[in-house]
N, C-alpha and C. Protein backbone atom coordinates (compact mmCIF):
# COMPACT_ATOMS: atom_id res chain seq x y z
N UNK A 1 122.99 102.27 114.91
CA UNK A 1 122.52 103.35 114.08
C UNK A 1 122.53 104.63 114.91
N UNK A 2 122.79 105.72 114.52
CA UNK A 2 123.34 107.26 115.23
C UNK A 2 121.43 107.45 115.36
N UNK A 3 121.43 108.60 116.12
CA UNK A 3 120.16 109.30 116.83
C UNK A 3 119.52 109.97 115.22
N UNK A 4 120.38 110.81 114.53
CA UNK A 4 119.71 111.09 113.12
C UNK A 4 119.48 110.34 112.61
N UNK A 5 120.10 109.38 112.41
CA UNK A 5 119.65 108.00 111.05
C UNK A 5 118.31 107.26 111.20
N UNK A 6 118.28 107.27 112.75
CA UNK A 6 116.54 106.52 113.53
C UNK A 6 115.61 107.08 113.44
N UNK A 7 115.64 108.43 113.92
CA UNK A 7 115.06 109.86 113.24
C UNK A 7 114.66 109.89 111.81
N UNK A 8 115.47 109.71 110.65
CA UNK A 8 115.30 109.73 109.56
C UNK A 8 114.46 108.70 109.32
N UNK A 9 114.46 107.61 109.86
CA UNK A 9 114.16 105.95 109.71
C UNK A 9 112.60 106.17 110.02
N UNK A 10 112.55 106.80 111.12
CA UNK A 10 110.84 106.67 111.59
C UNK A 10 110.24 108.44 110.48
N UNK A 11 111.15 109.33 110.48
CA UNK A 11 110.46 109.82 109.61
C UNK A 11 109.66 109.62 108.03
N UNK A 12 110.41 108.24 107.88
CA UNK A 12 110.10 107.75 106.36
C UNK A 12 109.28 106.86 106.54
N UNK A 13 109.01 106.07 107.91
CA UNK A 13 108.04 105.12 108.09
C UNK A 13 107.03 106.12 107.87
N UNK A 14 106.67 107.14 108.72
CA UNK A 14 105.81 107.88 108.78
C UNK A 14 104.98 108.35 107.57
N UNK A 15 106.03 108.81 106.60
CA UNK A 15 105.68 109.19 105.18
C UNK A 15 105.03 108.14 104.95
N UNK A 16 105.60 107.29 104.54
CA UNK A 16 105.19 106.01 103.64
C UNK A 16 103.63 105.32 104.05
N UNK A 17 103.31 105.26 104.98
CA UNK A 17 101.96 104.41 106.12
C UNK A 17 101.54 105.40 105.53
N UNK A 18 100.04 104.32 104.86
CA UNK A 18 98.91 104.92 104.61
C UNK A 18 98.15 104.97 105.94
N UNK A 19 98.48 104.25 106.94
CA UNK A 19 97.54 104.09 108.16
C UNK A 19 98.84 104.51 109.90
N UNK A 20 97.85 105.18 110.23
CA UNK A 20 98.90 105.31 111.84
C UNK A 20 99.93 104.37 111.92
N UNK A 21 100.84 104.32 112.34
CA UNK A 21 101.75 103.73 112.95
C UNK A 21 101.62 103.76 114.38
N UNK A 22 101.67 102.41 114.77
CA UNK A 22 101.74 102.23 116.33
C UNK A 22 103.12 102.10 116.97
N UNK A 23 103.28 102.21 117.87
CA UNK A 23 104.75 101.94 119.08
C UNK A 23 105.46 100.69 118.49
N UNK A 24 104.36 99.86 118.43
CA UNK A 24 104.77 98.64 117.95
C UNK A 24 105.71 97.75 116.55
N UNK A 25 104.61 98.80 115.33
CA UNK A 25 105.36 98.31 114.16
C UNK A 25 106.66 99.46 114.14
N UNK A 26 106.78 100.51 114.59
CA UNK A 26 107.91 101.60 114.85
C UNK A 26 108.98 100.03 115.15
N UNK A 27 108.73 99.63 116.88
CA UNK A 27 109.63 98.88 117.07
C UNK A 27 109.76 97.56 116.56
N UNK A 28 109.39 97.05 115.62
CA UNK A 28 109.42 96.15 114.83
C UNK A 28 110.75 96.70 113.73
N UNK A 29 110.30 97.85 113.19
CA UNK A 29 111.71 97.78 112.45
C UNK A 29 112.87 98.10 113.10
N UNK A 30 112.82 99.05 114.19
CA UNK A 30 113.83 99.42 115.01
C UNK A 30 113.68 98.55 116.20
N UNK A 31 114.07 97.33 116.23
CA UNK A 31 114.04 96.39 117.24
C UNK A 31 115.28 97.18 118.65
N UNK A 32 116.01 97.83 118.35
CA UNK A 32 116.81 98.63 119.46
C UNK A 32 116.07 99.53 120.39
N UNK A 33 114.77 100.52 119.38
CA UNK A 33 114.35 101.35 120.61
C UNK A 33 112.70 100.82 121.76
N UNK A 34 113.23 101.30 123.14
CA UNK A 34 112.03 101.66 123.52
C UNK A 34 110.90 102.49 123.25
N UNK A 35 109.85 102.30 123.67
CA UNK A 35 108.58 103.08 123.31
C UNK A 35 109.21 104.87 124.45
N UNK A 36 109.94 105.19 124.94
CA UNK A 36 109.94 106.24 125.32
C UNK A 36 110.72 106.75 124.66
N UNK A 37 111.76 106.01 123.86
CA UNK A 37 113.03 106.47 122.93
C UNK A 37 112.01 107.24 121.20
N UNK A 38 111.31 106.45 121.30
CA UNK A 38 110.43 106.12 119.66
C UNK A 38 109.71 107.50 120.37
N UNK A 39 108.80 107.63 121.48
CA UNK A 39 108.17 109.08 122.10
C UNK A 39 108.92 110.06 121.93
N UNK A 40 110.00 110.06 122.17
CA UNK A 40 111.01 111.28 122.33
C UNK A 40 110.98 111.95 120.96
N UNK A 41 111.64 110.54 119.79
CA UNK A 41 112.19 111.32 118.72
C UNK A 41 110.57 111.31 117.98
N UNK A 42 109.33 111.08 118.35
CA UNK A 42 108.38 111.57 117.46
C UNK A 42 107.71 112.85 117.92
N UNK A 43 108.13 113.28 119.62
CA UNK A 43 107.67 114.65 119.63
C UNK A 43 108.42 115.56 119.33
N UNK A 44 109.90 114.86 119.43
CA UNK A 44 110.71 116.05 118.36
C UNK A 44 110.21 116.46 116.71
N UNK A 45 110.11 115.40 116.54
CA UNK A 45 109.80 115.31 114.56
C UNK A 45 108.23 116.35 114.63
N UNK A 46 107.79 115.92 115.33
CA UNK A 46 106.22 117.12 115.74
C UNK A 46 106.56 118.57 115.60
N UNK A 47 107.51 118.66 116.91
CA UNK A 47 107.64 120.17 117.25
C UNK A 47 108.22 120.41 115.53
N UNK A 48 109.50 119.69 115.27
CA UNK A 48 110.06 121.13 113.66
C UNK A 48 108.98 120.88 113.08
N UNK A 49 108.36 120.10 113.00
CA UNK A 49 107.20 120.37 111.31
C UNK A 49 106.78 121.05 112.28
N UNK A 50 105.86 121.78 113.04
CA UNK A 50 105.15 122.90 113.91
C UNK A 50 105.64 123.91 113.41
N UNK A 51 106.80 124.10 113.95
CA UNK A 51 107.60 125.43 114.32
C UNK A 51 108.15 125.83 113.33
N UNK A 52 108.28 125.07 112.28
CA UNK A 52 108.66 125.10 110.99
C UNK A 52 107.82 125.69 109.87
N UNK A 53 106.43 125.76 110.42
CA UNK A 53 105.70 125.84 109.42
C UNK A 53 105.47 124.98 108.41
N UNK A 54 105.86 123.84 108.16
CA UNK A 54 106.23 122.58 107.29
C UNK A 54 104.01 122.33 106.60
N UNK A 55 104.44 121.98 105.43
CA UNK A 55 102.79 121.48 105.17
C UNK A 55 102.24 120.15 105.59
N UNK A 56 103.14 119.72 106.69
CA UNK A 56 102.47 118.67 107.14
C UNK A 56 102.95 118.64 108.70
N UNK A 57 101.97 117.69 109.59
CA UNK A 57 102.53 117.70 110.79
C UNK A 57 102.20 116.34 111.31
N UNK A 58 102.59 115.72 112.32
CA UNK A 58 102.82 114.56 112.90
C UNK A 58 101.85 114.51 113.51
N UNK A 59 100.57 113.69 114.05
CA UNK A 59 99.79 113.63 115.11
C UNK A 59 99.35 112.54 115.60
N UNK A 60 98.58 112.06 116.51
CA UNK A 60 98.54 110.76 117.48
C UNK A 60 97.12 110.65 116.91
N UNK A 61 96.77 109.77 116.29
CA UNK A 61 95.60 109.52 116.07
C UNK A 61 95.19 107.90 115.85
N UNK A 62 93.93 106.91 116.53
CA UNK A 62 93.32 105.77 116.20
C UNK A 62 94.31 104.82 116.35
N UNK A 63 95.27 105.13 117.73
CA UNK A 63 96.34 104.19 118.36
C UNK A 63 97.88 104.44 118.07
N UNK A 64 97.87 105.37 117.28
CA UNK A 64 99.13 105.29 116.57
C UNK A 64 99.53 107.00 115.98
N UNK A 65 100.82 106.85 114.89
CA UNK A 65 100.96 108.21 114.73
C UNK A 65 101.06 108.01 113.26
N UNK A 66 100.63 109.40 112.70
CA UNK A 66 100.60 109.10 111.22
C UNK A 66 101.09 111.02 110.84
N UNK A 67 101.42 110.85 110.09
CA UNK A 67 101.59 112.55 108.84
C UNK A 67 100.10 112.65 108.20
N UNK A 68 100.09 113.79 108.58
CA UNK A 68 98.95 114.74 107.47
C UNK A 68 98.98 116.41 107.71
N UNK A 69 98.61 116.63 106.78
CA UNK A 69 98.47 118.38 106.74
C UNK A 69 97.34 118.96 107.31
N UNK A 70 98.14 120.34 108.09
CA UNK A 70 97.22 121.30 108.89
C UNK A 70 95.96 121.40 108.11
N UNK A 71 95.08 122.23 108.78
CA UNK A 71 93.51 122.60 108.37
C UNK A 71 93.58 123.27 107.33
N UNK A 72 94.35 124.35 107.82
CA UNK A 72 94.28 125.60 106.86
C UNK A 72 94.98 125.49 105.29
N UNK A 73 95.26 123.94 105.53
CA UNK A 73 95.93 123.77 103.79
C UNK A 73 94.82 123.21 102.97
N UNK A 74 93.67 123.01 103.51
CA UNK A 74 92.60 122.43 103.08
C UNK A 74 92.30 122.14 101.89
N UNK A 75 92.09 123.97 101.62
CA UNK A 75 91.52 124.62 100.14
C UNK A 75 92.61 123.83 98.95
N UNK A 76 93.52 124.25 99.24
CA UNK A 76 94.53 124.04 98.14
C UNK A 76 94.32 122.00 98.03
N UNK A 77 94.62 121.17 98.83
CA UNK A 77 94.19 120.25 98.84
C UNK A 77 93.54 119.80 98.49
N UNK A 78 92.11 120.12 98.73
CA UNK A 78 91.03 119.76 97.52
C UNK A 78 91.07 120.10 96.05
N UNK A 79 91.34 121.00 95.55
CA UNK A 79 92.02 121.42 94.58
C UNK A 79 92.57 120.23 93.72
N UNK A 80 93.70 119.76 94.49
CA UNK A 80 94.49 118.79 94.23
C UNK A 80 93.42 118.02 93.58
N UNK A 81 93.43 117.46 94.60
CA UNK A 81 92.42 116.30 95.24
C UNK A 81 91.20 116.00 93.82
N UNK A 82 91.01 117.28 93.72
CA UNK A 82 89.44 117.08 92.33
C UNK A 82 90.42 116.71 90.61
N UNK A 83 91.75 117.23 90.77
CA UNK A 83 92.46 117.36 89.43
C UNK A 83 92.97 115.70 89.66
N UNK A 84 93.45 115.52 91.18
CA UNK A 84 94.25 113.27 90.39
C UNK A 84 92.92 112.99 90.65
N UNK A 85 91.45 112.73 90.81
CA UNK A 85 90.27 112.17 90.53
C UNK A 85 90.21 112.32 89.27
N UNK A 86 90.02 113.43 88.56
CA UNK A 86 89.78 113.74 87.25
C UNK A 86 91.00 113.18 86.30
N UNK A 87 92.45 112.38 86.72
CA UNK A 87 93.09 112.09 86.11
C UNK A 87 93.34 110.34 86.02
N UNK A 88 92.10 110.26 87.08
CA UNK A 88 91.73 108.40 86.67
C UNK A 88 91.26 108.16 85.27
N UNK A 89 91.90 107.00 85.07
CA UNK A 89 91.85 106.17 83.48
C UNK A 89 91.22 105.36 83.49
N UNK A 90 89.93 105.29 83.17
CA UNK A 90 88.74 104.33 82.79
C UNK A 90 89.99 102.85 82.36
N UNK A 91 89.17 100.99 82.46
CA UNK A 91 89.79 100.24 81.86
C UNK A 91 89.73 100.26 79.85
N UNK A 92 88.47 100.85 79.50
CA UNK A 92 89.00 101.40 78.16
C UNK A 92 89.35 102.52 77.73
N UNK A 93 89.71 103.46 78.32
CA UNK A 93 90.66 104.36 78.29
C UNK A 93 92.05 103.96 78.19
N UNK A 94 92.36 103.02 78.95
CA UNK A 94 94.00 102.34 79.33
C UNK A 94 93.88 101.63 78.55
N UNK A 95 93.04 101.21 77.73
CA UNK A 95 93.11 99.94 76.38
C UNK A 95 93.16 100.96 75.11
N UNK A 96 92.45 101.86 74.94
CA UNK A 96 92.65 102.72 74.16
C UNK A 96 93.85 103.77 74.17
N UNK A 97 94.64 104.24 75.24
CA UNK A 97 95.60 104.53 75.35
C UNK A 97 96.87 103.92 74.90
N UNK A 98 96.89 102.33 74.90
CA UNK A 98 98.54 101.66 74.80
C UNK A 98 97.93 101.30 72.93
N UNK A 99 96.47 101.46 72.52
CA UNK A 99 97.07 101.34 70.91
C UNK A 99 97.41 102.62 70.20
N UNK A 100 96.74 103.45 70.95
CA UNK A 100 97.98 104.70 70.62
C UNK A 100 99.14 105.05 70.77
N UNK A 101 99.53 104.36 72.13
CA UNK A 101 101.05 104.70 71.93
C UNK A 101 101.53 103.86 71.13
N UNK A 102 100.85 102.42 71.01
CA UNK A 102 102.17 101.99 70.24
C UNK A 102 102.09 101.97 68.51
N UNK A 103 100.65 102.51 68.16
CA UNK A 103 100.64 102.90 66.94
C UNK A 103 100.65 104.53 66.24
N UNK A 104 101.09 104.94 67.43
CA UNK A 104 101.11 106.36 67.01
C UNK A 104 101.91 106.76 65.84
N UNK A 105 101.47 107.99 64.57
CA UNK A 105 100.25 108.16 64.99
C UNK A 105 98.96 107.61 64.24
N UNK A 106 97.44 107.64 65.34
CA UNK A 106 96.60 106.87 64.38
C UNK A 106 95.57 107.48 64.89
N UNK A 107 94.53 107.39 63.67
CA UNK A 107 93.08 107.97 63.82
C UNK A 107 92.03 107.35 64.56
N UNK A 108 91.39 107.99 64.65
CA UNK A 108 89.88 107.72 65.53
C UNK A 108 89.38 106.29 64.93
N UNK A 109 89.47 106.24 63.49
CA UNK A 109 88.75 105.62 63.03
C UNK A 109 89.70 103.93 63.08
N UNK A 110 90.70 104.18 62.67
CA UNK A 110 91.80 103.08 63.19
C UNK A 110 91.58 102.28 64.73
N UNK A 111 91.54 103.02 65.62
CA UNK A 111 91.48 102.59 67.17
C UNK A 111 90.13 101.81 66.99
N UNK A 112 89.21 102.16 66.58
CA UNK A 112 87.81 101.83 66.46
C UNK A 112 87.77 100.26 65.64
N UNK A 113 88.37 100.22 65.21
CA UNK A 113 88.68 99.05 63.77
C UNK A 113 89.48 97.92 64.90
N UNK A 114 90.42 98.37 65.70
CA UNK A 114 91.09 97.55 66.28
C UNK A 114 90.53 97.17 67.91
N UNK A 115 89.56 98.32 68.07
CA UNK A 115 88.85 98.07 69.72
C UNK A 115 87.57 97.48 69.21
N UNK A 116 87.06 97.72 68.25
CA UNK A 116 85.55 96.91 67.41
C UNK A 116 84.59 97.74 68.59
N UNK A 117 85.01 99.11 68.96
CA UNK A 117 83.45 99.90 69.71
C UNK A 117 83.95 101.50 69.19
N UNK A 118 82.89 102.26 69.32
CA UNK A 118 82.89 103.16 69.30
C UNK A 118 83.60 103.98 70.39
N UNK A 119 84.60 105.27 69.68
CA UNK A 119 85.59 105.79 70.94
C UNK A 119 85.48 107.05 71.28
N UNK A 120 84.59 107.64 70.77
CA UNK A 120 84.28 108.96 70.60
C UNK A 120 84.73 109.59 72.56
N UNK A 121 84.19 108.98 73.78
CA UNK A 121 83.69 109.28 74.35
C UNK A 121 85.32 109.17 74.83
N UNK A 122 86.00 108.66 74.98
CA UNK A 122 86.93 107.97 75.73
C UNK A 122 88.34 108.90 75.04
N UNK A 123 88.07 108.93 73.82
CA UNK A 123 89.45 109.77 73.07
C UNK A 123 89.21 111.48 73.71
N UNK A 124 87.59 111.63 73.96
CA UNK A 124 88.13 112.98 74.49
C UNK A 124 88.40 113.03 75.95
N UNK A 125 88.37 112.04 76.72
CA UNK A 125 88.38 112.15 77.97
C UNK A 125 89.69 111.88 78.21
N UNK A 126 90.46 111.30 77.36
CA UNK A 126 92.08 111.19 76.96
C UNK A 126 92.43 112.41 76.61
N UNK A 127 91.76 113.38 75.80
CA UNK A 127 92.58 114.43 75.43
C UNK A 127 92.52 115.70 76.76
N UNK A 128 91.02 115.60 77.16
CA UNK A 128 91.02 116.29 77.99
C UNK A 128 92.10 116.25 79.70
N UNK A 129 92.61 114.97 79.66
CA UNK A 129 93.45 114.54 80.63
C UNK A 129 94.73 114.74 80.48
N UNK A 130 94.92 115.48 79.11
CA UNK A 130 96.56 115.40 78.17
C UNK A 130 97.08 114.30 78.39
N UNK A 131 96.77 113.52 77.99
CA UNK A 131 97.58 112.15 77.93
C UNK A 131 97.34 111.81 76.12
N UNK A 132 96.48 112.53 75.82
CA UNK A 132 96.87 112.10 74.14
C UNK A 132 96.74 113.93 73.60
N UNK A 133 97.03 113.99 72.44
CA UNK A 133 97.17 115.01 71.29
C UNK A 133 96.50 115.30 70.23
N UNK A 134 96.32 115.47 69.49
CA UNK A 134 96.01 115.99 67.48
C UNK A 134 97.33 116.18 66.91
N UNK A 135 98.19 115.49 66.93
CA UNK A 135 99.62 115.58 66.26
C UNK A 135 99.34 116.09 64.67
N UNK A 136 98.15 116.11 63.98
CA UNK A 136 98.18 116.49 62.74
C UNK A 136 96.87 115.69 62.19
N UNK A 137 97.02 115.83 60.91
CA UNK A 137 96.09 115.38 59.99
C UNK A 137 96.54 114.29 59.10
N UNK A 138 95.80 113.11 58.96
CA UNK A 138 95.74 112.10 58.05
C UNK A 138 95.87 112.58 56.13
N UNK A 139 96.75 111.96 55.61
CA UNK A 139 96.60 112.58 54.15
C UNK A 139 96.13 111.37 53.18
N UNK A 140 94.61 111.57 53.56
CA UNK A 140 93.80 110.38 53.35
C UNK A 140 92.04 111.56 53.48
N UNK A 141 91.29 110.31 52.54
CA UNK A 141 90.17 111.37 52.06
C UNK A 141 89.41 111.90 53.42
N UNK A 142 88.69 112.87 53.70
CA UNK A 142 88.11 113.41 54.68
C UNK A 142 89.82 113.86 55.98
N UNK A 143 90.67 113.78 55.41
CA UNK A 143 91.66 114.29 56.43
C UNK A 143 91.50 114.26 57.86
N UNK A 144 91.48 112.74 58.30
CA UNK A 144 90.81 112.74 60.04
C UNK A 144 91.97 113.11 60.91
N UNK A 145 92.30 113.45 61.72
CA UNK A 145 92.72 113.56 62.75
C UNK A 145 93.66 112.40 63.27
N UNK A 146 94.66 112.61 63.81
CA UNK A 146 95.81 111.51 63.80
C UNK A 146 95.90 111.95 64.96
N UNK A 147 95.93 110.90 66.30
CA UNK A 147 96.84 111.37 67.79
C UNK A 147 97.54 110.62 68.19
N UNK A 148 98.23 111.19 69.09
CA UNK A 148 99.40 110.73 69.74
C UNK A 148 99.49 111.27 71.03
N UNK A 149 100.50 110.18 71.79
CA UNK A 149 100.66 110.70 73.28
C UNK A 149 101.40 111.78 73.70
N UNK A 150 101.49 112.26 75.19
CA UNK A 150 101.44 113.21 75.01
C UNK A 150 102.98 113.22 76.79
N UNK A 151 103.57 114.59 76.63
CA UNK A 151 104.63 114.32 78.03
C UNK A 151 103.93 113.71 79.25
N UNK A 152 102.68 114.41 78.75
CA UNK A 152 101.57 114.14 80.57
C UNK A 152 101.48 112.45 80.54
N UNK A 153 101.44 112.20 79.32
CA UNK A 153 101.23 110.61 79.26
C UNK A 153 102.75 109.78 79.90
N UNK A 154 103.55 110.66 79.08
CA UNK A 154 105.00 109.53 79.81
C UNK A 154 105.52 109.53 81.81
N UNK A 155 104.86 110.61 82.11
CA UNK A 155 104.40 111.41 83.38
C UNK A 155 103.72 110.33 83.85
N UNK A 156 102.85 110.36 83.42
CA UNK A 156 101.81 109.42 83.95
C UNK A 156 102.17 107.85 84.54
N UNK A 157 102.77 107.27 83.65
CA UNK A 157 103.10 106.04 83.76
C UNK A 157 104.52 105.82 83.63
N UNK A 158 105.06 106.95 84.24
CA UNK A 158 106.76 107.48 84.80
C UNK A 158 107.78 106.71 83.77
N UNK A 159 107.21 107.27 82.50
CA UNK A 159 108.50 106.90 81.35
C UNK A 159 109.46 107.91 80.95
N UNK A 160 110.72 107.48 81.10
CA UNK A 160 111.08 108.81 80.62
C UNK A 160 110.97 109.08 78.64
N UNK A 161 110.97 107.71 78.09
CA UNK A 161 110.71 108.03 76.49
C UNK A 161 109.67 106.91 75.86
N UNK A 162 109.29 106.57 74.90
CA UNK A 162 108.52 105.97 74.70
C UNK A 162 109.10 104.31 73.70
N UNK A 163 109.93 104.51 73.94
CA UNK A 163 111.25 103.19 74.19
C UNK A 163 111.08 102.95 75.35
N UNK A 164 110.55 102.93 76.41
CA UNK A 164 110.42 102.44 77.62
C UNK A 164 109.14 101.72 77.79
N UNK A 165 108.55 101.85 76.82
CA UNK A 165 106.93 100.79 76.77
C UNK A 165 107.45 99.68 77.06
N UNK A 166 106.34 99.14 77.69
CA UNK A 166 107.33 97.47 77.30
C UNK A 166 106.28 96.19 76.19
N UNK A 167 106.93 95.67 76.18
CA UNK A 167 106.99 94.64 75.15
C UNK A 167 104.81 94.68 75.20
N UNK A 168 105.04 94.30 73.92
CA UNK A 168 103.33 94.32 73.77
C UNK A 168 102.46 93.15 74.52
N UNK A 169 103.07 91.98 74.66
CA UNK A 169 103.30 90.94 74.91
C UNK A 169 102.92 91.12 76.36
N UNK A 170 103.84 91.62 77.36
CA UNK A 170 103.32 92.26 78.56
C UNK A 170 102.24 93.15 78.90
N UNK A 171 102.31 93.63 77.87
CA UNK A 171 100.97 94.48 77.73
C UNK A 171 99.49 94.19 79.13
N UNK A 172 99.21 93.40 78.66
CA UNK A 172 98.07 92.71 79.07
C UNK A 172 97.97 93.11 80.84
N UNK A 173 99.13 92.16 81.27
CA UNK A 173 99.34 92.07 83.16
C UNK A 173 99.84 93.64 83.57
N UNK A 174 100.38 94.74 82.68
CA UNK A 174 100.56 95.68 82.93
C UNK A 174 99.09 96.78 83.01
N UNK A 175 98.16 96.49 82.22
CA UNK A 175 97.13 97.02 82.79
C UNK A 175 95.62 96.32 83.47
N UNK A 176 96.32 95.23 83.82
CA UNK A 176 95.48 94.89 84.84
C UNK A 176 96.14 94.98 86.23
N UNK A 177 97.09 95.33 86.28
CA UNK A 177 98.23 96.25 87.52
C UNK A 177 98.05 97.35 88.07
N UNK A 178 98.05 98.12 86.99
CA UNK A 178 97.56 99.24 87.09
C UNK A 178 96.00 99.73 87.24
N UNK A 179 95.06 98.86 86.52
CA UNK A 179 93.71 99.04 87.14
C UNK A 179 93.76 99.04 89.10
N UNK A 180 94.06 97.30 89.08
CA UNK A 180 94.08 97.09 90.79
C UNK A 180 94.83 98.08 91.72
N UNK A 181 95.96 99.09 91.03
CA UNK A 181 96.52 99.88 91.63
C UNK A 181 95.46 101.04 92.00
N UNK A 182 95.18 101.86 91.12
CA UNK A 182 93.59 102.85 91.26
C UNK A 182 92.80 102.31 91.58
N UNK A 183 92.10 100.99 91.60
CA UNK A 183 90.93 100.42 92.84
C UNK A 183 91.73 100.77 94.33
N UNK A 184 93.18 99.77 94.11
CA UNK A 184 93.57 99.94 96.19
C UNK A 184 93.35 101.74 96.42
N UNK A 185 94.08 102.64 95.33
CA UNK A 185 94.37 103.93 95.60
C UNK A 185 93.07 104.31 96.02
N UNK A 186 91.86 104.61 95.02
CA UNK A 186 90.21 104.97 95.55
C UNK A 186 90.02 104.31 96.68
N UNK A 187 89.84 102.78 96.67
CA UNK A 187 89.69 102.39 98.24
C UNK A 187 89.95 102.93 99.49
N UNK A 188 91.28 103.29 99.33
CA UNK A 188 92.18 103.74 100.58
C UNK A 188 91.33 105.45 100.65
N UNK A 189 91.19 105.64 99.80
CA UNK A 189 90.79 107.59 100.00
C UNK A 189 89.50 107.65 100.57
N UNK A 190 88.71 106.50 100.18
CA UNK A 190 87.23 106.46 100.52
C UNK A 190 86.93 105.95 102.07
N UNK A 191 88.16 105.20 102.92
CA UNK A 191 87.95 104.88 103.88
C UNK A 191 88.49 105.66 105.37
């Protein structure tokens, strides 16, 4: 493998590790380099994100080396940081979410009939997340409110159309996947 491609190789390890990388698992995938070869090309990869100004930089930390961003990106970070908290999906939120998509569109009072609880609390915390809508009005007595999902929703759970749901049938192991995915994700942020 050429000097860029190893370079590239440990730069993507880097990305990817939620936790430091040591000398070790480096040379685990690159069984060719030494620990002074793996030194070299990670104080290079240091200096351009430095000198570069780049929003992130390389540093030696708790045995190993890992990516994270300077100080001074802080502000904006948290920022972030408070908007994907605020874009976690309760487990009846994500139950109330897939009978909307796949009965869209349908009323408050419908979801309620088919979840047997009250949703008041959960449809706005869906709307407020844009992952659902008010696509219109029911033409039915008292004219309730009909929703539907929303781009942020296909975003969300990286569909590009809503022909990409999958089978109802799957349904089930797909959001208990996705729960355990946002437990590991919170876990990992909290530690």
């Amino acid at each position: 493998m050429s000097y860029d491609n190893t370079k590239a190789v440990i730069e993507a390890l880097l990305f990817v590790s939620e936790k430091p990388l040591t000398y070790e698992q480096i040379r685990s995938v690159l069984d060719n380099l030494d620990t002074a070869q793996i030194n070299k090309i990670l104080e290079e990869l240091k200096s351009e994100y430095e000198n570069s100004n780049r929003g992130v930089r390389i540093v030696q930390i708790a045995g190993g080396f890992q990516m994270v961003t300077p100080p001074n990106l802080a502000t904006f970070l948290k920022k972030l940081y408070k908007q994907r908290n605020a874009e976690r999906v309760s487990r009846p939120g994500l139950e109330t979410l897939a009978i909307i998509a796949y009965k869209q569109p349908i009323t408050r009072h419908e979801i309620e009939l088919i979840r047997n609880v009250n949703i008041d609390g959960v449809i706005k915390s869906l709307v407020d997340k844009d992952l659902i809508r008010v696509m219109g009005r029911k033409k039915a007595p008292g004219r309730p409110k009909v929703y539907g999902t929303t781009r942020q929703f296909l975003e969300y759970f990286g569909l590009r159309s809503l022909e990409e749901l999958p089978k109802t049938e799957d349904l089930g192991k797909l959001l208990d996947k996705k729960e355990d995915q946002d437990d590991s994700k919170e876990s990992t942020q909290t530690d």
